[in-house]
N, C-alpha and C. Protein backbone atom coordinates (compact mmCIF):
# COMPACT_ATOMS: atom_id res chain seq x y z
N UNK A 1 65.73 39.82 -40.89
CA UNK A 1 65.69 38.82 -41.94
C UNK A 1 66.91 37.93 -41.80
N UNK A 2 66.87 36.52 -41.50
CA UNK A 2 67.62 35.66 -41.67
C UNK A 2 68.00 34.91 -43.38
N UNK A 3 69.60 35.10 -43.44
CA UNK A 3 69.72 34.86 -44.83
C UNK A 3 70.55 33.36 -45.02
N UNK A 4 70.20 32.07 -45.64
CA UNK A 4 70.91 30.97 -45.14
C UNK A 4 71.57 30.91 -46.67
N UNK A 5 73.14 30.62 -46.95
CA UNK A 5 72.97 30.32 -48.68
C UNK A 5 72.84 28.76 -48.74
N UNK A 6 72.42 28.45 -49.97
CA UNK A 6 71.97 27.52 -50.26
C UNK A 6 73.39 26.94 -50.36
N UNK A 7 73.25 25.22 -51.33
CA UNK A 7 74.27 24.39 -51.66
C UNK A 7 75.26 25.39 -52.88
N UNK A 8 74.21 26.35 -53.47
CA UNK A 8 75.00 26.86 -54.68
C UNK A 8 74.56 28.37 -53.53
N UNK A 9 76.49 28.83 -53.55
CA UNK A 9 75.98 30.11 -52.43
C UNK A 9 75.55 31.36 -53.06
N UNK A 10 75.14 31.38 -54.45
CA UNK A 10 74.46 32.50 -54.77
C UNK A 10 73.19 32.30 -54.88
N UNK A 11 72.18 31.24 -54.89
CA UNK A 11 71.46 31.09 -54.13
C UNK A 11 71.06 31.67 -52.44
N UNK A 12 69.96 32.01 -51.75
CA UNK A 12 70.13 32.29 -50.89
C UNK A 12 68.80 32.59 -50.12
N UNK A 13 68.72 31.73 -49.27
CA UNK A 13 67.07 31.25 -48.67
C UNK A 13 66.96 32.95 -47.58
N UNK A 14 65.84 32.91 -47.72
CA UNK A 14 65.79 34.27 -46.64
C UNK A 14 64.59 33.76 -45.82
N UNK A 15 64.45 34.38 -44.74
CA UNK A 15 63.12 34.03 -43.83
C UNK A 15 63.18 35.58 -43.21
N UNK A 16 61.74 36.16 -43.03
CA UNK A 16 61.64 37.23 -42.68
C UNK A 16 61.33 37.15 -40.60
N UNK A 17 61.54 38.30 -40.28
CA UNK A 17 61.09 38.03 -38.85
C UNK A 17 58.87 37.95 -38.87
N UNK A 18 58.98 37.46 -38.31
CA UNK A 18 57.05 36.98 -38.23
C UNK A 18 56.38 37.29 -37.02
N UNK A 19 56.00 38.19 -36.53
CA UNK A 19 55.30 38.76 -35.50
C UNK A 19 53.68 37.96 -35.72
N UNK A 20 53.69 37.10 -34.88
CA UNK A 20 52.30 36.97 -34.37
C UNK A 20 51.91 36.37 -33.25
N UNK A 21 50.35 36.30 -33.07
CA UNK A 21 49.80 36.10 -31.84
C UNK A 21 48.40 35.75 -32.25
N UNK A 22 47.37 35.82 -31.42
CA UNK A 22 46.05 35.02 -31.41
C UNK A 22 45.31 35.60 -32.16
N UNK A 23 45.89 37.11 -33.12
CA UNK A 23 45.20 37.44 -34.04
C UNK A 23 45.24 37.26 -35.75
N UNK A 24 46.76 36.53 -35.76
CA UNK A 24 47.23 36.36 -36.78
C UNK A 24 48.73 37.20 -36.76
N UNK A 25 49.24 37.71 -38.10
CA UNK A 25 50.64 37.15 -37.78
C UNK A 25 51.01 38.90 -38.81
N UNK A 26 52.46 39.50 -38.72
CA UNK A 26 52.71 40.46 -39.58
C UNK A 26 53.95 40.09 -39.86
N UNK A 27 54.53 40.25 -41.35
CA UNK A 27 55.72 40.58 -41.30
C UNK A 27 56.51 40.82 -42.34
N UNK A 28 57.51 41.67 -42.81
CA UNK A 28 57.34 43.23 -43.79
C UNK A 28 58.02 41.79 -45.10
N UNK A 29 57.40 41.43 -46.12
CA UNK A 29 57.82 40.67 -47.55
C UNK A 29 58.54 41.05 -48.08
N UNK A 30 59.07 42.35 -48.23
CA UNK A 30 60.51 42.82 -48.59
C UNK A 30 60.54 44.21 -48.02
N UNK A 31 62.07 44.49 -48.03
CA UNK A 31 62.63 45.47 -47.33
C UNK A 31 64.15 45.86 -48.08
N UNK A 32 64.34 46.79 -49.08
CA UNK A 32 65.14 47.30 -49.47
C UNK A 32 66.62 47.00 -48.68
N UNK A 33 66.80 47.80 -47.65
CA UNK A 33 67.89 47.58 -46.91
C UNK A 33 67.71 46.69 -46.09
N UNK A 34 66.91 45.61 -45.73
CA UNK A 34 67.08 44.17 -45.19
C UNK A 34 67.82 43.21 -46.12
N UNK A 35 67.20 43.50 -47.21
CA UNK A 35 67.45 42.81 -48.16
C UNK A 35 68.95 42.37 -48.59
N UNK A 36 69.69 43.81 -49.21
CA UNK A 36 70.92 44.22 -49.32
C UNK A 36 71.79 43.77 -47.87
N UNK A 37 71.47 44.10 -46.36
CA UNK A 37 72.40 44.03 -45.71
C UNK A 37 72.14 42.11 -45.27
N UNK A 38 70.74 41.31 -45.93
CA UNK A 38 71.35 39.70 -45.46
C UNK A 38 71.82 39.41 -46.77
N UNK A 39 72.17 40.04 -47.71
CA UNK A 39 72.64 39.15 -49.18
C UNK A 39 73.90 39.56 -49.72
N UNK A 40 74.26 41.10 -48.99
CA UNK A 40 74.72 41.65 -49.67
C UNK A 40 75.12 42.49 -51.08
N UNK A 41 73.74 42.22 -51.64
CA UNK A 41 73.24 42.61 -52.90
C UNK A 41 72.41 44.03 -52.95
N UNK A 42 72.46 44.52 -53.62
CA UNK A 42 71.63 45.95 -53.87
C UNK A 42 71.30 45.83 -55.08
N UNK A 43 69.54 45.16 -55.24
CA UNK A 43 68.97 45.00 -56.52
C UNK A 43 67.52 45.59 -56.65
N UNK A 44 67.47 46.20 -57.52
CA UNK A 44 66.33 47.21 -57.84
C UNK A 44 65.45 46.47 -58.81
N UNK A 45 63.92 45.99 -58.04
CA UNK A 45 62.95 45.52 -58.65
C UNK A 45 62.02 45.71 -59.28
N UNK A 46 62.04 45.90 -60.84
CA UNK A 46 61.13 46.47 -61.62
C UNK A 46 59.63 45.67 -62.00
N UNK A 47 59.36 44.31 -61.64
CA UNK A 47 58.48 43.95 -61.70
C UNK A 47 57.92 42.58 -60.77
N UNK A 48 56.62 42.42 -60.36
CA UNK A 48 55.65 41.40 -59.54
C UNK A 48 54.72 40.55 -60.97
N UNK A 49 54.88 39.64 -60.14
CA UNK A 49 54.62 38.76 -60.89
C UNK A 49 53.85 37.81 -59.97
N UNK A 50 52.80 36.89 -60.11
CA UNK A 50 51.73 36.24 -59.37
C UNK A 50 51.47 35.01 -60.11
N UNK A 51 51.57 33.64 -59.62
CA UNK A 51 50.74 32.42 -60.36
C UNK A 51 50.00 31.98 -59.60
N UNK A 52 49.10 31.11 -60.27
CA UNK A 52 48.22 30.29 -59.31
C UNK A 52 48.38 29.05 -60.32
N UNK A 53 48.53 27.79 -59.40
CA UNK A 53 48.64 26.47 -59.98
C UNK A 53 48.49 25.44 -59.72
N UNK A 54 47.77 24.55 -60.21
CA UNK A 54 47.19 23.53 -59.32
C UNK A 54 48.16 22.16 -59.08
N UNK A 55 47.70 21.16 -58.42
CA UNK A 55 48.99 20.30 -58.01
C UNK A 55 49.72 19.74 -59.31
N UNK A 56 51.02 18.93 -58.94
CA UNK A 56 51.37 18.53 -60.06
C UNK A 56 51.99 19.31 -61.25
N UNK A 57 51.66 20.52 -61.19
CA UNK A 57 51.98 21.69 -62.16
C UNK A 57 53.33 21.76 -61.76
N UNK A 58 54.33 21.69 -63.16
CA UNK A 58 55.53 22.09 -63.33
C UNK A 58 55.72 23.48 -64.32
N UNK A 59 56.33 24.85 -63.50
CA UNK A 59 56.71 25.36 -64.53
C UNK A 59 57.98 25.43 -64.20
N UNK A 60 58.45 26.08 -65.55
CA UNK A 60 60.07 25.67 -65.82
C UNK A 60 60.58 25.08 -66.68
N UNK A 61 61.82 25.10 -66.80
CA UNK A 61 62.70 26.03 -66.16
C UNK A 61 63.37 27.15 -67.22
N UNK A 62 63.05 28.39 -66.48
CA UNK A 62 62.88 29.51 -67.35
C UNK A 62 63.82 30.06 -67.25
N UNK A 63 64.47 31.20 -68.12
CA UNK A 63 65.42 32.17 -67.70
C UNK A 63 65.58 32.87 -69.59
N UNK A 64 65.97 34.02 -69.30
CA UNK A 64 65.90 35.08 -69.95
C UNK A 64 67.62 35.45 -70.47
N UNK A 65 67.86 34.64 -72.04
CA UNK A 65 69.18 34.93 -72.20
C UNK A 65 69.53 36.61 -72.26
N UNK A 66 69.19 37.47 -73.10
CA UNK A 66 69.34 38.95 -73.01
C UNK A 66 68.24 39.17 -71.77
N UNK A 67 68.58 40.10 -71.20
CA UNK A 67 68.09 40.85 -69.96
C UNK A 67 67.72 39.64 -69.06
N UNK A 68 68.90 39.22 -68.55
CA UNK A 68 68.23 38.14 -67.75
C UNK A 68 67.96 38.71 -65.94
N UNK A 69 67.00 38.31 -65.54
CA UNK A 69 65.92 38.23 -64.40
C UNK A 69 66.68 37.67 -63.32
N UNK A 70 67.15 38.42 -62.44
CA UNK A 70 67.04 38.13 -61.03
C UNK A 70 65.22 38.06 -60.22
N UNK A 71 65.32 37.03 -59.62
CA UNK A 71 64.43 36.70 -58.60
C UNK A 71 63.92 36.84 -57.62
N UNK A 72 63.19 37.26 -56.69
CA UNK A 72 63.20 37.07 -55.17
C UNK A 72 61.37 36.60 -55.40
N UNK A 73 61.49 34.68 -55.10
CA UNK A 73 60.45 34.06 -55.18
C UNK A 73 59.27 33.71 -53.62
N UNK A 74 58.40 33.87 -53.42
CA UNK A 74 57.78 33.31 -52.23
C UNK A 74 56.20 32.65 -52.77
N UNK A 75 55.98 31.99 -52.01
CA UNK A 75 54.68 31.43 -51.97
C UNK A 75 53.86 31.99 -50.75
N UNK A 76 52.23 32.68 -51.11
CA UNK A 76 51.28 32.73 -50.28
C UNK A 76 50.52 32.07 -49.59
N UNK A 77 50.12 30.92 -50.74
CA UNK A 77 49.27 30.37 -50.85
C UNK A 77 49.67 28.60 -51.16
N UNK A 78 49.35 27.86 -49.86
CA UNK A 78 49.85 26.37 -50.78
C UNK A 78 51.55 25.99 -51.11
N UNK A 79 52.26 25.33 -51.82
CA UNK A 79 53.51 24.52 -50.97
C UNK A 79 54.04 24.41 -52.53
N UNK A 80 55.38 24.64 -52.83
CA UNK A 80 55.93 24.17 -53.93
C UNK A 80 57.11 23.93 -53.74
N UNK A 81 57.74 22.60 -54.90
CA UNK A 81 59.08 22.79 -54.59
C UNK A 81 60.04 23.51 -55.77
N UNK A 82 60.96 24.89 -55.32
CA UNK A 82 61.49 25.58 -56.02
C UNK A 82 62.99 25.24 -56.49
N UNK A 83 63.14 24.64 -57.48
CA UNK A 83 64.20 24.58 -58.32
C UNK A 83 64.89 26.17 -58.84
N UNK A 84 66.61 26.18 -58.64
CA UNK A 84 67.16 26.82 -59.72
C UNK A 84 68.67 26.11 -59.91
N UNK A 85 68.64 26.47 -61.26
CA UNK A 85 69.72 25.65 -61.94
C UNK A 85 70.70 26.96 -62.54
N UNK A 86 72.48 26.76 -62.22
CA UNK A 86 73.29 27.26 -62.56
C UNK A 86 73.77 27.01 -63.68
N UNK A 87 73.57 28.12 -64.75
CA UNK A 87 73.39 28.31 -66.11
C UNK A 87 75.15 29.45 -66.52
N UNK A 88 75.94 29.89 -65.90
CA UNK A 88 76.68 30.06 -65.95
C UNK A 88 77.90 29.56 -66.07
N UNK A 89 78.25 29.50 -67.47
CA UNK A 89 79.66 28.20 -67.70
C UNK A 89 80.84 28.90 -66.99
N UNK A 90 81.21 30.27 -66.39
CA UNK A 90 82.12 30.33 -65.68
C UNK A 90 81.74 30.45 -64.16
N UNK A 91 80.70 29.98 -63.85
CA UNK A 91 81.01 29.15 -62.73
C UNK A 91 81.20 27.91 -62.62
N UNK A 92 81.72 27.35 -61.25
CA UNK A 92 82.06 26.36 -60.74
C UNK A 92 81.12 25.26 -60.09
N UNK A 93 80.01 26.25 -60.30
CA UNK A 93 78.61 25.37 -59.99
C UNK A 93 77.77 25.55 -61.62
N UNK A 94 78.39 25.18 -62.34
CA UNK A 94 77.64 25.63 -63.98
C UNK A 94 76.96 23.70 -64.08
N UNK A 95 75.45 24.31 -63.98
CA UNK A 95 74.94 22.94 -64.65
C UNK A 95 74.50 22.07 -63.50
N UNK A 96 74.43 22.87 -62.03
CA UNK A 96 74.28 21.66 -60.72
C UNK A 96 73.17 22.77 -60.36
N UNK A 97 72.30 22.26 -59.33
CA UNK A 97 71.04 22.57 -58.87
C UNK A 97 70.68 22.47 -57.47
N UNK A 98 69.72 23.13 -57.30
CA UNK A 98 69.55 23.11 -55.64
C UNK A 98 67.60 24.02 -55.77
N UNK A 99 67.29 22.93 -54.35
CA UNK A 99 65.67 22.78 -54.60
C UNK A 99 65.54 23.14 -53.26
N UNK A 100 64.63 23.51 -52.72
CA UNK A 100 63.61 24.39 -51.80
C UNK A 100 62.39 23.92 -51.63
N UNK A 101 61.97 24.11 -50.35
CA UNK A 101 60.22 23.77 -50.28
C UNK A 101 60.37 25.18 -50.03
N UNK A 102 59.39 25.67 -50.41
CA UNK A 102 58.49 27.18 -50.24
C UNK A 102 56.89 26.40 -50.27
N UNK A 103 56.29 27.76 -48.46
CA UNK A 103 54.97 27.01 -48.66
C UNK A 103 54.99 28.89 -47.64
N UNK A 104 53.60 29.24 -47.40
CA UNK A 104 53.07 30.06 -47.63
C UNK A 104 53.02 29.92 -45.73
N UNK A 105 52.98 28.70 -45.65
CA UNK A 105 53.11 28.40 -43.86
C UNK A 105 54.66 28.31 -43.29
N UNK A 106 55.66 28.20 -43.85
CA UNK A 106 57.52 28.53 -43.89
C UNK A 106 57.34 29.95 -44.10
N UNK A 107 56.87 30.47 -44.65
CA UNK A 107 57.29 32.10 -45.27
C UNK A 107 58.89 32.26 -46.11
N UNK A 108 59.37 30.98 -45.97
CA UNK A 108 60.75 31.04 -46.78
C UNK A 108 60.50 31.83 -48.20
N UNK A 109 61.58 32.40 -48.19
CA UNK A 109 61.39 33.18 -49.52
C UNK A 109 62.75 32.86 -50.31
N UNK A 110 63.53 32.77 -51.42
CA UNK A 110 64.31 32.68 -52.33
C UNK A 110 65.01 32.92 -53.71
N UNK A 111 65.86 33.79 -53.08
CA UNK A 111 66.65 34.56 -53.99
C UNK A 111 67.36 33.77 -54.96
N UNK A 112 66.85 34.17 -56.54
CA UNK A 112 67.37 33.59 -57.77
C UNK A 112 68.11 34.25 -58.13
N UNK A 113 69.40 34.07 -58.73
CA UNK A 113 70.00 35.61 -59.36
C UNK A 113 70.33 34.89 -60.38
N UNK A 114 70.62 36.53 -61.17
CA UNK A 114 70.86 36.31 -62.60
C UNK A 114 71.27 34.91 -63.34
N UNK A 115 71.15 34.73 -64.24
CA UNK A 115 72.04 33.60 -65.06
C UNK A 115 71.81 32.08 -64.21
N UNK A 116 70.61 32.01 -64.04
CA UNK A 116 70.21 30.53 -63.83
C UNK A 116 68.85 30.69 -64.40
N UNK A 117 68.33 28.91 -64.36
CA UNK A 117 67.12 28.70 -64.64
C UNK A 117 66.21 28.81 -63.65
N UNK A 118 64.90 29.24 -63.75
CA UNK A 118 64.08 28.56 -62.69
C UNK A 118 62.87 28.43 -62.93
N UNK A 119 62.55 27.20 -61.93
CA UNK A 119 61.19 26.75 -61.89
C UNK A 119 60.54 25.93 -60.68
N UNK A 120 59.25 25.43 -60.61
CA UNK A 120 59.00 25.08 -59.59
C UNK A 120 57.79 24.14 -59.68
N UNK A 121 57.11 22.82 -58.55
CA UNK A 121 56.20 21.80 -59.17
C UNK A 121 55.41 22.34 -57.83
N UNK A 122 54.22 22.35 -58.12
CA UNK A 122 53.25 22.56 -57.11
C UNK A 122 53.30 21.25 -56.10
N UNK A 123 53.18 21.05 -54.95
CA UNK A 123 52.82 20.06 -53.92
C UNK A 123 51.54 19.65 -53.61
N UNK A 124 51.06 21.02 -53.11
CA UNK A 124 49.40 21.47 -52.60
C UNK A 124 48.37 21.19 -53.62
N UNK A 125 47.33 21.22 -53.36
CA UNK A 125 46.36 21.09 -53.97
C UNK A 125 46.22 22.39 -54.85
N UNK A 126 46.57 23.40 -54.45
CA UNK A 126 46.72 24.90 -55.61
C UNK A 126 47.93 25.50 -54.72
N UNK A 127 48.30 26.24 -55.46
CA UNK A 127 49.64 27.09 -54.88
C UNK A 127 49.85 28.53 -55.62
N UNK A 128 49.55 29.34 -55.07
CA UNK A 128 50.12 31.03 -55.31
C UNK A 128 51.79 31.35 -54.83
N UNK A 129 51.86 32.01 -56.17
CA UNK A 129 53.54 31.88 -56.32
C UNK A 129 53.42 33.75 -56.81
N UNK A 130 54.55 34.23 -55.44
CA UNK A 130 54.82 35.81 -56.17
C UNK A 130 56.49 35.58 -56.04
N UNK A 131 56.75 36.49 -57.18
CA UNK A 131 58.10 36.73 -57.15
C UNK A 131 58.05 38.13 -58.44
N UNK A 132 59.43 38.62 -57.22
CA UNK A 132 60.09 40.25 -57.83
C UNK A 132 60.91 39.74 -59.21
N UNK A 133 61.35 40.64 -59.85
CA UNK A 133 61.78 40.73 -60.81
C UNK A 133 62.90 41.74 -61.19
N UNK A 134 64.34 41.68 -61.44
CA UNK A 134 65.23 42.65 -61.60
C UNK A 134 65.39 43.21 -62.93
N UNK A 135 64.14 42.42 -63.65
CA UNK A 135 64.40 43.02 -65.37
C UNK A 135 62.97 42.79 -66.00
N UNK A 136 62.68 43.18 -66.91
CA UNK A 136 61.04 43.07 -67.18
C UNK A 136 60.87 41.52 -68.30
N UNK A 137 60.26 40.81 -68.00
CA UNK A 137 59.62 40.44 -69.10
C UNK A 137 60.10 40.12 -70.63
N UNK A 138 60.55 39.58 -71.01
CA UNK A 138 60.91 39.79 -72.62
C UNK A 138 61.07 38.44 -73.31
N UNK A 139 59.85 38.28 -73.47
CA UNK A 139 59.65 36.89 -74.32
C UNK A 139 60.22 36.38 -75.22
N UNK A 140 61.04 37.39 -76.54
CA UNK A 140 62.26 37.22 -77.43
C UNK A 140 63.78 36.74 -76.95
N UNK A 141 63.26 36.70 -75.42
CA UNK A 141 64.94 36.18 -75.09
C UNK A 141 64.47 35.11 -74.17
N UNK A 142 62.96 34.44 -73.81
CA UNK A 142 62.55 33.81 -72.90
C UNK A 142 63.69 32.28 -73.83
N UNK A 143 63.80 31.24 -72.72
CA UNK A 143 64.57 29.81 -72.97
C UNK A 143 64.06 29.30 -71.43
N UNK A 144 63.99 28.02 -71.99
CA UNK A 144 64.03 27.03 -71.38
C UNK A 144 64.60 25.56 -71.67
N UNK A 145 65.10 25.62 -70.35
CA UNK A 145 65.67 24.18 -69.74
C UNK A 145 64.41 22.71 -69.29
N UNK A 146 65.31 21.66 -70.22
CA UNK A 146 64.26 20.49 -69.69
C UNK A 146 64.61 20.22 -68.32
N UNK A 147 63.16 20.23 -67.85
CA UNK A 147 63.01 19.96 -66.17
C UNK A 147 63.02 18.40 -66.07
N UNK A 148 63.31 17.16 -66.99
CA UNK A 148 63.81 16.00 -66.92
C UNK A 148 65.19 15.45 -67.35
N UNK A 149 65.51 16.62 -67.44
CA UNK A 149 67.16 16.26 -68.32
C UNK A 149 68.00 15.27 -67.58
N UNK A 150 68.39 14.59 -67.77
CA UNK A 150 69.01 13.16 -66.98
C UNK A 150 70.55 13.95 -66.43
N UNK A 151 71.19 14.58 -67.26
CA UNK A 151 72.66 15.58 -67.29
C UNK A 151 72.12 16.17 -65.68
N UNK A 152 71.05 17.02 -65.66
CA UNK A 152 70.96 17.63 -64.19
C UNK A 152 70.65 17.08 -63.21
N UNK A 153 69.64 16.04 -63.51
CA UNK A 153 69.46 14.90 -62.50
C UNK A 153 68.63 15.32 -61.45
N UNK A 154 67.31 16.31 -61.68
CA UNK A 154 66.82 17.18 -60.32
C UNK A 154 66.18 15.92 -60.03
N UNK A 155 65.75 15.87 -58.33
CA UNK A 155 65.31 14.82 -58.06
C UNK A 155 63.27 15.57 -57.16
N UNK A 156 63.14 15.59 -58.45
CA UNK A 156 61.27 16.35 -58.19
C UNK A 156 60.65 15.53 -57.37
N UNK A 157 60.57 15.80 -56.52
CA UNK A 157 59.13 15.30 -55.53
C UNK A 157 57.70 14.92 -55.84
N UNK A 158 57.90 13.67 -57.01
CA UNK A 158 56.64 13.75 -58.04
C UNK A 158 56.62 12.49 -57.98
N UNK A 159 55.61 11.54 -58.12
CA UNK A 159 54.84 10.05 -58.63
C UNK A 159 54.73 10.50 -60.24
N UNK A 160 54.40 10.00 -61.22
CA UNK A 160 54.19 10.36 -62.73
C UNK A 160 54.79 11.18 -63.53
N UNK A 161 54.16 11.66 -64.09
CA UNK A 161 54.57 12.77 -64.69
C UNK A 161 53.74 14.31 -64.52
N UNK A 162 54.59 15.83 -64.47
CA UNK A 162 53.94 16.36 -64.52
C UNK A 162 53.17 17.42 -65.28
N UNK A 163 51.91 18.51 -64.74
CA UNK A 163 51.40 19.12 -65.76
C UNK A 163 52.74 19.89 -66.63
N UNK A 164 52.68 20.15 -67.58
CA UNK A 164 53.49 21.27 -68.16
C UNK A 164 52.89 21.61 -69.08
N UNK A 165 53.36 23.05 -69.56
CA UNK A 165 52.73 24.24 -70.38
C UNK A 165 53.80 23.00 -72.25
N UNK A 166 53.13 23.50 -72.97
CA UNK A 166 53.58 22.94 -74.18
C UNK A 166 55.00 23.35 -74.39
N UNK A 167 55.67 24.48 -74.31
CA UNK A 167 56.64 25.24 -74.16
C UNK A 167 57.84 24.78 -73.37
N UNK A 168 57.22 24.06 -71.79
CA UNK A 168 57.95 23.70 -71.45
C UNK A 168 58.30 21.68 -71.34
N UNK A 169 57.46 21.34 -72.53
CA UNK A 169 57.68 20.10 -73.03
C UNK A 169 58.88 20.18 -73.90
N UNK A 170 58.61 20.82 -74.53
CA UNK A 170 59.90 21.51 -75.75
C UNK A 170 61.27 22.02 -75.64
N UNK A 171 61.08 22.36 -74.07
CA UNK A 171 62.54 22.66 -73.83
C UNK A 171 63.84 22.04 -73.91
N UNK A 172 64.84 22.56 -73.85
CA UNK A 172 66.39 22.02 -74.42
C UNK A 172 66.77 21.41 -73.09
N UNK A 173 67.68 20.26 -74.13
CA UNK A 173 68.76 19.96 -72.58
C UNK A 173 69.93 20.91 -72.59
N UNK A 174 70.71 20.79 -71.11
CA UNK A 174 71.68 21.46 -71.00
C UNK A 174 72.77 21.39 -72.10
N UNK A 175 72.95 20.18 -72.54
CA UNK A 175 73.81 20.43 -73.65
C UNK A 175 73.60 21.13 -75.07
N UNK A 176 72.22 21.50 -74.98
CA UNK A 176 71.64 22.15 -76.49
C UNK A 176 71.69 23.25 -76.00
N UNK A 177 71.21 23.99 -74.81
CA UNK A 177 70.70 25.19 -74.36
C UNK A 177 71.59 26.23 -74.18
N UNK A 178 71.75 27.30 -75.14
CA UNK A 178 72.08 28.56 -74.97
C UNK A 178 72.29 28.99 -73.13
N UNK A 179 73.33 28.99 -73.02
CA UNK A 179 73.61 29.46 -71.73
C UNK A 179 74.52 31.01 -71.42
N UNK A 180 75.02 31.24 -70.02
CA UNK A 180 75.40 32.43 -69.77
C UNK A 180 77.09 32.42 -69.96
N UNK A 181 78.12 33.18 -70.38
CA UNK A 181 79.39 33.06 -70.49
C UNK A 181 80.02 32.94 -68.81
């Protein structure tokens, strides 16, 4: 497993090795101690998680103030571009961002960790999105970040405007939004 860090180095793009030939292709989607020895991290994943979404679809940008969710995101199916935003006011990257193509034909995969936002806009005509999870679920602490906030300035790979869930119309800007110490 090749591990590249991103612009924000806790971020951290991974690409797995890909064995194939004229029958099609193998190659292992996670690996405990691959994992740990390209990141240096040792994180124990309690939950999978699966979307399917058609183009144009923005979700985001999510993150979990109590029990917040480490990541490890990939696409199967179809092309998205993956946003995460540094939500940690004692870092030095608090409030700056860094975006990814993930497509199912890259096999790039991308490690979110704790205490950022994330989200992602479909490209493809539909797109299947799996990603691990270092904490379960917990909708009482779910927040979101506006994915147009002018303060972050992401620069989405979009003509118009896009789909979003009502929830994430509603979301805060960085200056309203409950963040990480």
């Amino acid at each position: 497993m090749k591990a590249t860090l991103s612009a924000i180095p806790d971020v951290v793009i991974l690409e797995p090795k890909v064995f194939g030939d004229e029958r099609g292709f193998f190659f292992e989607s996670f690996n405990a101690r691959a994992f740990e020895q390209a990141t240096g991290l040792k994180r124990e994943f309690v939950q999978d998680n699966h979307s399917k979404s058609a183009k144009n679809v923005l979700r985001g940008l999510h993150y979990q103030l109590e029990k917040p969710q480490g990541k490890l995101v990939r696409v199967v199916q179809g092309e998205v571009f993956d946003v995460s935003v540094d939500l940690r006011k004692s870092s030095q990257t608090f409030g700056r961002w860094v975006g990814v193509l993930l497509s199912a034909e890259n096999k790039k995969q991308l490690w979110v960790p704790e205490g950022f936002a994330h989200g992602f806009l479909v490209l493809s005509v539909t797109a299947e999105f799996l990603y691990k999870t270092t904490d379960y679920y917990a909708p009482e602490y779910e927040r979101g970040l506006l994915w147009n906030d002018p303060a972050l300035g992401i620069d989405w790979p979009i003509e118009g405007e896009p789909k979003l869930a009502a929830k994430d119309s509603a979301a805060k800007r960085l200056s309203e939004a409950e963040t990480f110490a």
